[in-house]
Protein backbone atom coordinates (compact mmCIF):
# COMPACT_ATOMS: atom_id res chain seq x y z
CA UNK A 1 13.67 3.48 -15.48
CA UNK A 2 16.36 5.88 -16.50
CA UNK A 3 17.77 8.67 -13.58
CA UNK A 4 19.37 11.46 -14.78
CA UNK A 5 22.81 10.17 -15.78
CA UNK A 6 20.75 7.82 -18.37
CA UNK A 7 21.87 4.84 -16.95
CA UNK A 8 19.06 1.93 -16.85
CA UNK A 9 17.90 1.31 -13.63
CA UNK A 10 15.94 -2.48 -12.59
CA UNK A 11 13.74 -2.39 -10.19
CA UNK A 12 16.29 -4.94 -8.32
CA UNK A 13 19.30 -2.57 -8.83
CA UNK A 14 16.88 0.22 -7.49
CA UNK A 15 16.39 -1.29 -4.09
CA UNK A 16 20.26 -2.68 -3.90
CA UNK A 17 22.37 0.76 -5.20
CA UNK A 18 20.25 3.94 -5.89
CA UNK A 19 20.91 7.11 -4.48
CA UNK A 20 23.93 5.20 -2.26
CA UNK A 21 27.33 6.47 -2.76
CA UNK A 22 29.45 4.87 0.20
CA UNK A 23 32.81 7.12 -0.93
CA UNK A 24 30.21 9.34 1.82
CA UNK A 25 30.46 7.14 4.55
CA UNK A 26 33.83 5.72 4.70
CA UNK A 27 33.39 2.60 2.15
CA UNK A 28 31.10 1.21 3.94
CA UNK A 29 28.51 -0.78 1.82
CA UNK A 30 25.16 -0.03 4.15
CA UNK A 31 24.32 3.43 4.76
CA UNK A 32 24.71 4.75 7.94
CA UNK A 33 21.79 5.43 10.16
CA UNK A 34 22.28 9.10 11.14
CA UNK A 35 20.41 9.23 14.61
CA UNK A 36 20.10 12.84 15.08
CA UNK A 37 17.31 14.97 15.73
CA UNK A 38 18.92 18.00 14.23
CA UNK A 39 22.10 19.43 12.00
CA UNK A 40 23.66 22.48 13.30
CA UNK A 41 25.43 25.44 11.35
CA UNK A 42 28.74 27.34 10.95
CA UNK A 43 27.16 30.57 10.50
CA UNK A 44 24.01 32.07 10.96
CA UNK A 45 23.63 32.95 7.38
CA UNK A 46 23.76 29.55 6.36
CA UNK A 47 21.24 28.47 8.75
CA UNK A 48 18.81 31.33 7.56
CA UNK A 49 19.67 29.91 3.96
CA UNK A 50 19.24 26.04 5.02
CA UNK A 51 15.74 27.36 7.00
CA UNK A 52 14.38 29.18 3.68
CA UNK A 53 14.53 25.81 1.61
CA UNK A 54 13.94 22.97 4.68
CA UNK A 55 12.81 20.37 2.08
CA UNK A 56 16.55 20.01 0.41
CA UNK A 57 18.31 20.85 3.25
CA UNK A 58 19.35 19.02 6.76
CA UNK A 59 17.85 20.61 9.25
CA UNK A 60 15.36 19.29 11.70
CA UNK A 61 14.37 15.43 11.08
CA UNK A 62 10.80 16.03 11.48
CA UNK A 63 11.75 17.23 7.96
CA UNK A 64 14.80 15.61 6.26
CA UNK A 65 17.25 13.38 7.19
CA UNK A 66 20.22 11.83 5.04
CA UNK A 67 19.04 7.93 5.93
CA UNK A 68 15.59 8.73 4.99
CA UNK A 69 16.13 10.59 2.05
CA UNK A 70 18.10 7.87 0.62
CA UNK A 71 14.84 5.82 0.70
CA UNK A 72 12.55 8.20 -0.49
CA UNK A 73 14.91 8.48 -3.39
CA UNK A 74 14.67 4.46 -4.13
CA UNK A 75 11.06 4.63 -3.56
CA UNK A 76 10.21 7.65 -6.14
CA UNK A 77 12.26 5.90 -8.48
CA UNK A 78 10.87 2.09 -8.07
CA UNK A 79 7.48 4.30 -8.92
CA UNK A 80 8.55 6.08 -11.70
CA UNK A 81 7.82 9.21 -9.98
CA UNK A 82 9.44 12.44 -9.51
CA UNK A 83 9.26 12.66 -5.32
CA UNK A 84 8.40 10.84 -2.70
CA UNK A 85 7.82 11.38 1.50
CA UNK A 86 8.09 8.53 3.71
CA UNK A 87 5.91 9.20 7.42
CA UNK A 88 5.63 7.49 10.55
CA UNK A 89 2.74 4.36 9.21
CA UNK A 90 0.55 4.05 6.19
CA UNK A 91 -1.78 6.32 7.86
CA UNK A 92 0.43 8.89 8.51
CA UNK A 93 0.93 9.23 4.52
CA UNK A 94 -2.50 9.07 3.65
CA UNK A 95 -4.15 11.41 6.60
CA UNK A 96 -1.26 14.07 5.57
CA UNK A 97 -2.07 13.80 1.59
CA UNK A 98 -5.72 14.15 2.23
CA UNK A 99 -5.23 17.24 4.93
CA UNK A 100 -3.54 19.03 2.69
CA UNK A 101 -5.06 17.98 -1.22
CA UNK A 102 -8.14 18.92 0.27
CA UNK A 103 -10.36 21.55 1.66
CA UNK A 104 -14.17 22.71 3.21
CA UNK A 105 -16.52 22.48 0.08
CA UNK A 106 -14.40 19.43 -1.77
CA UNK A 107 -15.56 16.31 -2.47
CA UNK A 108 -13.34 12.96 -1.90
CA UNK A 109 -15.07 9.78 -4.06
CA UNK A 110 -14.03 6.88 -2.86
CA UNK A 111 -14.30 4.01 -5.27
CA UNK A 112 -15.19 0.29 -3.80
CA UNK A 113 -12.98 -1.38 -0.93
CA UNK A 114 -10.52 1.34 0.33
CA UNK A 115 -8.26 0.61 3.14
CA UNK A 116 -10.74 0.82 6.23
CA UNK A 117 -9.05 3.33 8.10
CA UNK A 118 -8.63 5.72 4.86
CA UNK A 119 -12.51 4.98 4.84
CA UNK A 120 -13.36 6.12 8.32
CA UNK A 121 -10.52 8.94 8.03
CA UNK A 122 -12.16 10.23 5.12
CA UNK A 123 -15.75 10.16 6.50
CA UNK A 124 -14.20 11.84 9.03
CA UNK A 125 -13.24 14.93 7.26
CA UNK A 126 -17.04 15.50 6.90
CA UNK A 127 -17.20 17.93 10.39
CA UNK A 128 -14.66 20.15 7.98
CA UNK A 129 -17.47 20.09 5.11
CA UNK A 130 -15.36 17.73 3.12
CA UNK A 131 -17.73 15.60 1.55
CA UNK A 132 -17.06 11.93 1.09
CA UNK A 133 -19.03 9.20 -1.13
CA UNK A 134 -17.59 5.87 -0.99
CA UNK A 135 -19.71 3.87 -4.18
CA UNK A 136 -19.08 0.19 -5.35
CA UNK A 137 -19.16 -0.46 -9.08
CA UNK A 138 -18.29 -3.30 -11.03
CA UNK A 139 -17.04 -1.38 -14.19
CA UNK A 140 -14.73 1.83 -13.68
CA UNK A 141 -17.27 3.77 -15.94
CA UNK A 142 -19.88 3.37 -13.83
CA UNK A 143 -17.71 5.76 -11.87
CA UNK A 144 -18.64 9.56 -13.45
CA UNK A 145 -21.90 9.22 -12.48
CA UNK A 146 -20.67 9.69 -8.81
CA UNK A 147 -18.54 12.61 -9.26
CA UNK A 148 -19.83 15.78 -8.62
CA UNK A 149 -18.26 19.42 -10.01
CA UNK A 150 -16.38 19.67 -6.46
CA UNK A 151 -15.06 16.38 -6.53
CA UNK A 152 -11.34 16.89 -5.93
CA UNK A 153 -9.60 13.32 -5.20
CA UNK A 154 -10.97 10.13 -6.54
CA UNK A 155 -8.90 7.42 -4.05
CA UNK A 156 -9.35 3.99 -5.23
CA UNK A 157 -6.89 0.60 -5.18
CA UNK A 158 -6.74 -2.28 -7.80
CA UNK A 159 -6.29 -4.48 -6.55
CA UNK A 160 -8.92 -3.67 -3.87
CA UNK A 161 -8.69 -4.04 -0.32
CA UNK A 162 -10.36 -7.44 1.02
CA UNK A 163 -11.97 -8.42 -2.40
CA UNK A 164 -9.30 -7.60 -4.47
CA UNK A 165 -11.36 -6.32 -7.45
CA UNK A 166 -9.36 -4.88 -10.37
CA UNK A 167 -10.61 -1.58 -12.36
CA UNK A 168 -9.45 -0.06 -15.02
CA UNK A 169 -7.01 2.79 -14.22
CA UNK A 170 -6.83 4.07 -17.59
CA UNK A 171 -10.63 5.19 -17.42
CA UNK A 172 -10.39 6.17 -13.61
CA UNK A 173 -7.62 8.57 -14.98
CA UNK A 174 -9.68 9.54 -17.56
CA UNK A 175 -12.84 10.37 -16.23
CA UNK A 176 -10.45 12.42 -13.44
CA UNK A 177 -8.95 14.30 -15.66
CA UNK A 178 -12.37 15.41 -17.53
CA UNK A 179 -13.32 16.55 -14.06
CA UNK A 180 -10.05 18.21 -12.73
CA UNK A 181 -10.01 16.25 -10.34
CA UNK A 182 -6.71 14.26 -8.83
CA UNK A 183 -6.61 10.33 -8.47
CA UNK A 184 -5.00 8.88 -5.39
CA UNK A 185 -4.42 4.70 -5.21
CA UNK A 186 -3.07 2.64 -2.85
CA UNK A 187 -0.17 0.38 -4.71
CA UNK A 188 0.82 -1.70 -1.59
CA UNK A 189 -0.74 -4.94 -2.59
CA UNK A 190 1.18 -4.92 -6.13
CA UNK A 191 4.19 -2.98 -4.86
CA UNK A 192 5.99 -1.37 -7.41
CA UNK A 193 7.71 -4.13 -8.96
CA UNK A 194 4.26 -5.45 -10.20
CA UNK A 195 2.37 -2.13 -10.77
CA UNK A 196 3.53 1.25 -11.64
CA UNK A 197 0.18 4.01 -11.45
CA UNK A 198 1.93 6.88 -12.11
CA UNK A 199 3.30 5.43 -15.48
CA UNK A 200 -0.70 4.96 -16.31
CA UNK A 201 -1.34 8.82 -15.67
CA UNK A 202 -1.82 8.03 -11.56
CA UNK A 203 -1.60 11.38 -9.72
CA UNK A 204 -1.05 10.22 -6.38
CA UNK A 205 0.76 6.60 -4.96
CA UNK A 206 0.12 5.02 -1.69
CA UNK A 207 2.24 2.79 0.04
CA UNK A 208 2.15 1.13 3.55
CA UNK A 209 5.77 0.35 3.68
CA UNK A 210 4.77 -1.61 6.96
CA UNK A 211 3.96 -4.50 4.35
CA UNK A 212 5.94 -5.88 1.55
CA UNK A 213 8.61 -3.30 1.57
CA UNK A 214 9.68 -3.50 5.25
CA UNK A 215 8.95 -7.31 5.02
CA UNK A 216 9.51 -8.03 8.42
CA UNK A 217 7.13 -7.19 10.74
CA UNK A 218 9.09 -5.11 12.86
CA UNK A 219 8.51 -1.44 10.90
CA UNK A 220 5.99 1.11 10.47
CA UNK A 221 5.91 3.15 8.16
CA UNK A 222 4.22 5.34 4.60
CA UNK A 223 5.22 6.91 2.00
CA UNK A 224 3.48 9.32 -0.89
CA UNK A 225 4.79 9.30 -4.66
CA UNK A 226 3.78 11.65 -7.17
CA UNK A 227 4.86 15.00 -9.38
CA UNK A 228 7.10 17.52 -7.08
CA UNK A 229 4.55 20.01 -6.76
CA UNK A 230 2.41 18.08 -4.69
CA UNK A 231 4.97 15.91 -2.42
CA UNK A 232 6.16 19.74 -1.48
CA UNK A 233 3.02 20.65 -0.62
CA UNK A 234 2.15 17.84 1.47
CA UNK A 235 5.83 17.95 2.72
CA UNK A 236 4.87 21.72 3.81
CA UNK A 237 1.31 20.82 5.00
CA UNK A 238 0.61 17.95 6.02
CA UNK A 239 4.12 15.80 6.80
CA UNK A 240 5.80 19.14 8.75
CA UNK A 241 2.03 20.09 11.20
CA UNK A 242 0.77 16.48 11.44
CA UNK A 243 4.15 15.43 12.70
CA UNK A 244 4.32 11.71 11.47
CA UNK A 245 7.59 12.01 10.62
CA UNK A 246 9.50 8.78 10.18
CA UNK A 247 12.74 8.08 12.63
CA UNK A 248 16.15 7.36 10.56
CA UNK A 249 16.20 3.61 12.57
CA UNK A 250 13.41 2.97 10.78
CA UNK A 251 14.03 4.55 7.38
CA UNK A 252 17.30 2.05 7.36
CA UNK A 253 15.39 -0.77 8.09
CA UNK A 254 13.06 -0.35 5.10
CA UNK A 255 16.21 0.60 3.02
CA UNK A 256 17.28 -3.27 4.46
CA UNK A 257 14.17 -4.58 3.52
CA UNK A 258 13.74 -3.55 -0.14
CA UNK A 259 17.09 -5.37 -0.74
CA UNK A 260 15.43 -8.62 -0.28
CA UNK A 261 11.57 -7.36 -1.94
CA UNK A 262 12.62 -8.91 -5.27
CA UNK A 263 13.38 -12.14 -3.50
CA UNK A 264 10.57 -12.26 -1.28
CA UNK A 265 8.07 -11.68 -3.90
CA UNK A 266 9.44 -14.80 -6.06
CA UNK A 267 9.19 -17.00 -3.29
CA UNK A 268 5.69 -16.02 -2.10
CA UNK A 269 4.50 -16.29 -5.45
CA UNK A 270 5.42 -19.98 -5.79
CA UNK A 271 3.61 -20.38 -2.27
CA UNK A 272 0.52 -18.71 -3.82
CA UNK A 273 0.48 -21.15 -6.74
CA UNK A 274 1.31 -23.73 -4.50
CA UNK A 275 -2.08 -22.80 -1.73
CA UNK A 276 -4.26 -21.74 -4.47
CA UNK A 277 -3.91 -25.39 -6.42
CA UNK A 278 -4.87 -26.61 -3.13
CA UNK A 279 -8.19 -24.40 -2.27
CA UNK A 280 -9.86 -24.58 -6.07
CA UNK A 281 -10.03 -28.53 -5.23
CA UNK A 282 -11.75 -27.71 -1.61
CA UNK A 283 -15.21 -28.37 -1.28
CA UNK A 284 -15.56 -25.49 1.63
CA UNK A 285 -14.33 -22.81 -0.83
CA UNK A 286 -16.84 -20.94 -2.89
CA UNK A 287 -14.14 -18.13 -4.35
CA UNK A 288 -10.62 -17.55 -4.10
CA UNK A 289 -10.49 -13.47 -4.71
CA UNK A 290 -7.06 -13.32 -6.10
CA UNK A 291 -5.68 -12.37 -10.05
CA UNK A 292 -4.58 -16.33 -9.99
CA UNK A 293 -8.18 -16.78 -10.38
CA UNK A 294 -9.53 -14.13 -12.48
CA UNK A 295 -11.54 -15.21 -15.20
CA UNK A 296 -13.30 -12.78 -18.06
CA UNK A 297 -12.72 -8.95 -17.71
CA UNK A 298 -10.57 -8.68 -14.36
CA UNK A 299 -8.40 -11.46 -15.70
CA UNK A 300 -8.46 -8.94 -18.66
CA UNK A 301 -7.39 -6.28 -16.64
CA UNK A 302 -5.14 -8.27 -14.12
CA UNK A 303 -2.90 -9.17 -17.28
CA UNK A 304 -3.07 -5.09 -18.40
CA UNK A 305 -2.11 -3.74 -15.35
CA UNK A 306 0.01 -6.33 -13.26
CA UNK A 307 3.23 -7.56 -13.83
CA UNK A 308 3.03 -9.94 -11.34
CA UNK A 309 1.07 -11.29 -8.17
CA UNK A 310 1.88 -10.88 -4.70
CA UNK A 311 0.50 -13.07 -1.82
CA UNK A 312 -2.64 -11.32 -0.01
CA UNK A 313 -6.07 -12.93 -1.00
CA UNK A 314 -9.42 -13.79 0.40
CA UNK A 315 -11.77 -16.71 0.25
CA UNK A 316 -15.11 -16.93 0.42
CA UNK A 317 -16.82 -19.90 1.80
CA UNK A 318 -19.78 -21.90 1.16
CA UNK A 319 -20.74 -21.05 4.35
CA UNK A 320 -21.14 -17.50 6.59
CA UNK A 321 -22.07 -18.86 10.08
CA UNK A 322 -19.89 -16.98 12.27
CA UNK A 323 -18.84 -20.24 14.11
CA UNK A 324 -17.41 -21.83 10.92
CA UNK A 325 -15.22 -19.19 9.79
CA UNK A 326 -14.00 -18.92 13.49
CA UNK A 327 -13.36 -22.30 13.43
CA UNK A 328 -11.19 -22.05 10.24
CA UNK A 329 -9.01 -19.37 12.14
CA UNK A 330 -8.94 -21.14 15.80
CA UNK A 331 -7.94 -24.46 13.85
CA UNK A 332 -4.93 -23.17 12.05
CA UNK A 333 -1.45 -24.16 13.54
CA UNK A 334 0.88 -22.03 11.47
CA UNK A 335 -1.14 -19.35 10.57
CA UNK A 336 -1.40 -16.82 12.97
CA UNK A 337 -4.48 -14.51 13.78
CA UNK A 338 -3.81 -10.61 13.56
CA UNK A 339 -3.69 -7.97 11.20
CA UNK A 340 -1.30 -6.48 8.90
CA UNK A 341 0.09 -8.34 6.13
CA UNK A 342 3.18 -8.22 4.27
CA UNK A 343 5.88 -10.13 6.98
CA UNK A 344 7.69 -13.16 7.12
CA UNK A 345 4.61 -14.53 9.10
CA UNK A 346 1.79 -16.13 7.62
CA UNK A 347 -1.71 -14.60 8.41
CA UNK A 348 -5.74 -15.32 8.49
CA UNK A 349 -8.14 -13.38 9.31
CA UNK A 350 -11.88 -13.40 9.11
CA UNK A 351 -14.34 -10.37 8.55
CA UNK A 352 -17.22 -11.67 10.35
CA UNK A 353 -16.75 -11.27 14.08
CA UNK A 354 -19.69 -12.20 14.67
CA UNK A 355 -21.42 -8.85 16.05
CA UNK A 356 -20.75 -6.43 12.60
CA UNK A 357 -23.47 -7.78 10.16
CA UNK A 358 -24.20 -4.12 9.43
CA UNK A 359 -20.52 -3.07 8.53
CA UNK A 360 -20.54 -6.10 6.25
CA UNK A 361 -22.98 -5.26 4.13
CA UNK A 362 -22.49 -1.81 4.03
CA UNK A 363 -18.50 -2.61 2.55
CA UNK A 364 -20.26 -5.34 0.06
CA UNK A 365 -18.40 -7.93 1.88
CA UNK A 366 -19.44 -11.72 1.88
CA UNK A 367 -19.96 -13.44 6.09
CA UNK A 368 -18.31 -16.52 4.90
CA UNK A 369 -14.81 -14.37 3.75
CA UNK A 370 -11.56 -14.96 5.17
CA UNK A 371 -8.23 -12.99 4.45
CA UNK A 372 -5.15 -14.67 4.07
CA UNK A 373 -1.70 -13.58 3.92
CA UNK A 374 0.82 -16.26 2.69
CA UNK A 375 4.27 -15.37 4.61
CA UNK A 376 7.89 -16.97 4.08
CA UNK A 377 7.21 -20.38 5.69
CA UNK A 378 7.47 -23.51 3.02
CA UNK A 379 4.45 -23.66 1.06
CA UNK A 380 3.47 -27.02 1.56
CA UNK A 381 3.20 -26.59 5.37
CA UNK A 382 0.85 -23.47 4.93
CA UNK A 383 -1.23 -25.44 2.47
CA UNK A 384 -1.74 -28.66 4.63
CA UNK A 385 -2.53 -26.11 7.52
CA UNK A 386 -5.35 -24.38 5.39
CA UNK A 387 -7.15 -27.97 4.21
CA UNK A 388 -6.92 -29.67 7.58
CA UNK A 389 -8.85 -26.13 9.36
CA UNK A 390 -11.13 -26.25 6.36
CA UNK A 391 -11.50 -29.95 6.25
CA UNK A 392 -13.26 -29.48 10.25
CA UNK A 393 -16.10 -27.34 8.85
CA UNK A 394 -17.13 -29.85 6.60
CA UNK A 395 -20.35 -30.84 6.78
């Protein structure tokens, strides 16, 4: 990726040096946090000036701050895209793209396994006569049928949530673009050193930067990448009246934790190899859902569209009594149980609970599946872990 000067950026260099210049800040090599909740003004004239054009100017931080602006520089660049807005959680970003991008009488299409909160958010917007259709297809083709000549935003992620199903973005963007309509995905499983949507013709990128790019558990935050004309107007819209503004504490601690992404993501993938070696030999697993394991067409697509793997999968076992998979989860010693994903901490977590047969089927996922997040700890400890609480459901 080239910036403006021409010079060749790495994705690496990206999250170490972009958009820092510490002759600002007195030599020193991190960028300050600026903890302010507002800039004042020599003259009124100026502050009528800075007022006029809020989105490149210092004014208020529920709009722009210097820390945070910094990292939605790295992050529009890692994307390849021309803008980016960072908000208070994943949710935040997504909420204030879809508030604004759409309106009474549109028509959102969501496409398989979304993000289950974008799911029930979007459903939601049905009391403002949005309509929303959430379908599950196999092939991204199969997709036109679905939309309809309102059909404004169709939000998808490939890797998908839970199953992590590829599609094919190329015909997503195609079909889209047939129908004037805008396509929205979710990147935060691949990140952007592994997958870059907007290169493919992508409208709109998703991140929760509470995952891999804060990387240690102690952040929330989103962010929004795509062409300026629509980061301004869900800068104007829905970032400035929904209020999820990030604080610049936590803008410098994701600017922290992309210096250490590339390194992360090397490491975890060696732990993936290292787990998934272990569960294809387990009698207890029926399917590891993760591109290691792709055969046929998603391996096809897995090796078009990803660079790289990061460390999120699922398994489905050969069993989906409730008491088995809970028994996998209770038996574990270094994974933990919770949600969220992208930390230092290893994490499992089970979709049946046990009482939600009917949101199970309706999300086409399996009772026996199990979602496991493979954190920094060595990977032979998180692989014995995983056999011995599989090895006590053996029957």
């Amino acid at each position: 990726m080239k910036n403006m000067n021409g010079r060749e950026w790495k994705d690496a260099a990206i999250c170490q040096h972009y958009f820092e210049d510490n002759s600002n800040y007195y030599g020193a090599v991190t960028p300050p946090i600026v903890q302010t909740t507002l800039f004042t003004f020599d003259t009124f004239d100026a502050f009528i000036e800075a007022s006029n054009h809020e989105r490149e100017n210092h004014l208020y931080c529920r709009g722009v701050n210097p820390t945070t602006e910094i990292l939605e520089k790295k992050l529009a660049m890692l994307e390849c895209g021309e803008q980016a807005k960072v908000f208070g959680s994943g949710m935040g970003a997504i909420s204030a793209t879809l508030f604004t991008l759409l309106a009474a009488g549109d028509h959102i299409l969501l496409v398989n396994n979304v993000y289950g909160p974008a799911t029930i958010y979007s459903k939601t917007l049905e009391k403002f006569h949005v309509e929303c259709t959430n379908v599950f297809v196999r092939d991204a083709e199969e997709i036109e049928q679905y939309v309809k000549p309102n059909t404004k935003i169709i939000y998808y992620e490939s890797p998908s949530t839970q199953m992590m199903y590829m599609l094919d973005i190329d015909t997503i963007v195609d079909i889209a673009r047939r129908h004037h309509a805008l396509t929205m995905t979710d990147n935060t499983w691949s990140t952007p050193f592994y997958q870059k949507p907007l290169t493919r013709g992508v409208d709109i990128v998703i991140h929760s930067c509470t995952k891999y790019i804060g990387g240690h558990s102690d952040v929330m935050a989103g962010a929004v990448i795509s062409r300026h004309e629509i980061v301004d107007r869900i800068f104007e819209i829905g970032h400035q009246f929904h209020g999820a503004a990030i604080g610049p504490f936590e803008a410098w601690l994701l600017i922290r934790g992309l210096r250490s992404l590339e390194a992360r993501l090397e490491h975890q993938a060696r732990t993936t190899q290292t787990v998934v070696d272990m569960l294809k030999n387990h009698p207890m697993v029926k399917t590891i859902n993760h591109p290691l394991c792709f055969t046929g067409k998603q391996k096809e697509l897995a090796d078009q569209y990803l660079t790289g793997y990061t460390s999120l999968l699922s398994i489905d076992l050969n069993t989906e009594a409730f008491e088995d998979v809970r028994s996998v989860a209770d038996a574990c010693e270094v994974f933990q149980i919770g949600v969220s994903w992208g930390g230092f901490e290893s994490l499992i977590l089970p979709q049946n609970h046990g009482d939600n047969d009917a949101y199970l089927k309706e999300a086409h996922i399996p009772g026996g599946l199990i979602r496991i997040y493979l954190g920094m700890e060595p990977a032979e400890d998180l692989a014995a872990d995983l056999k011995q609480a599989l090895d006590k459901i053996m029957k």
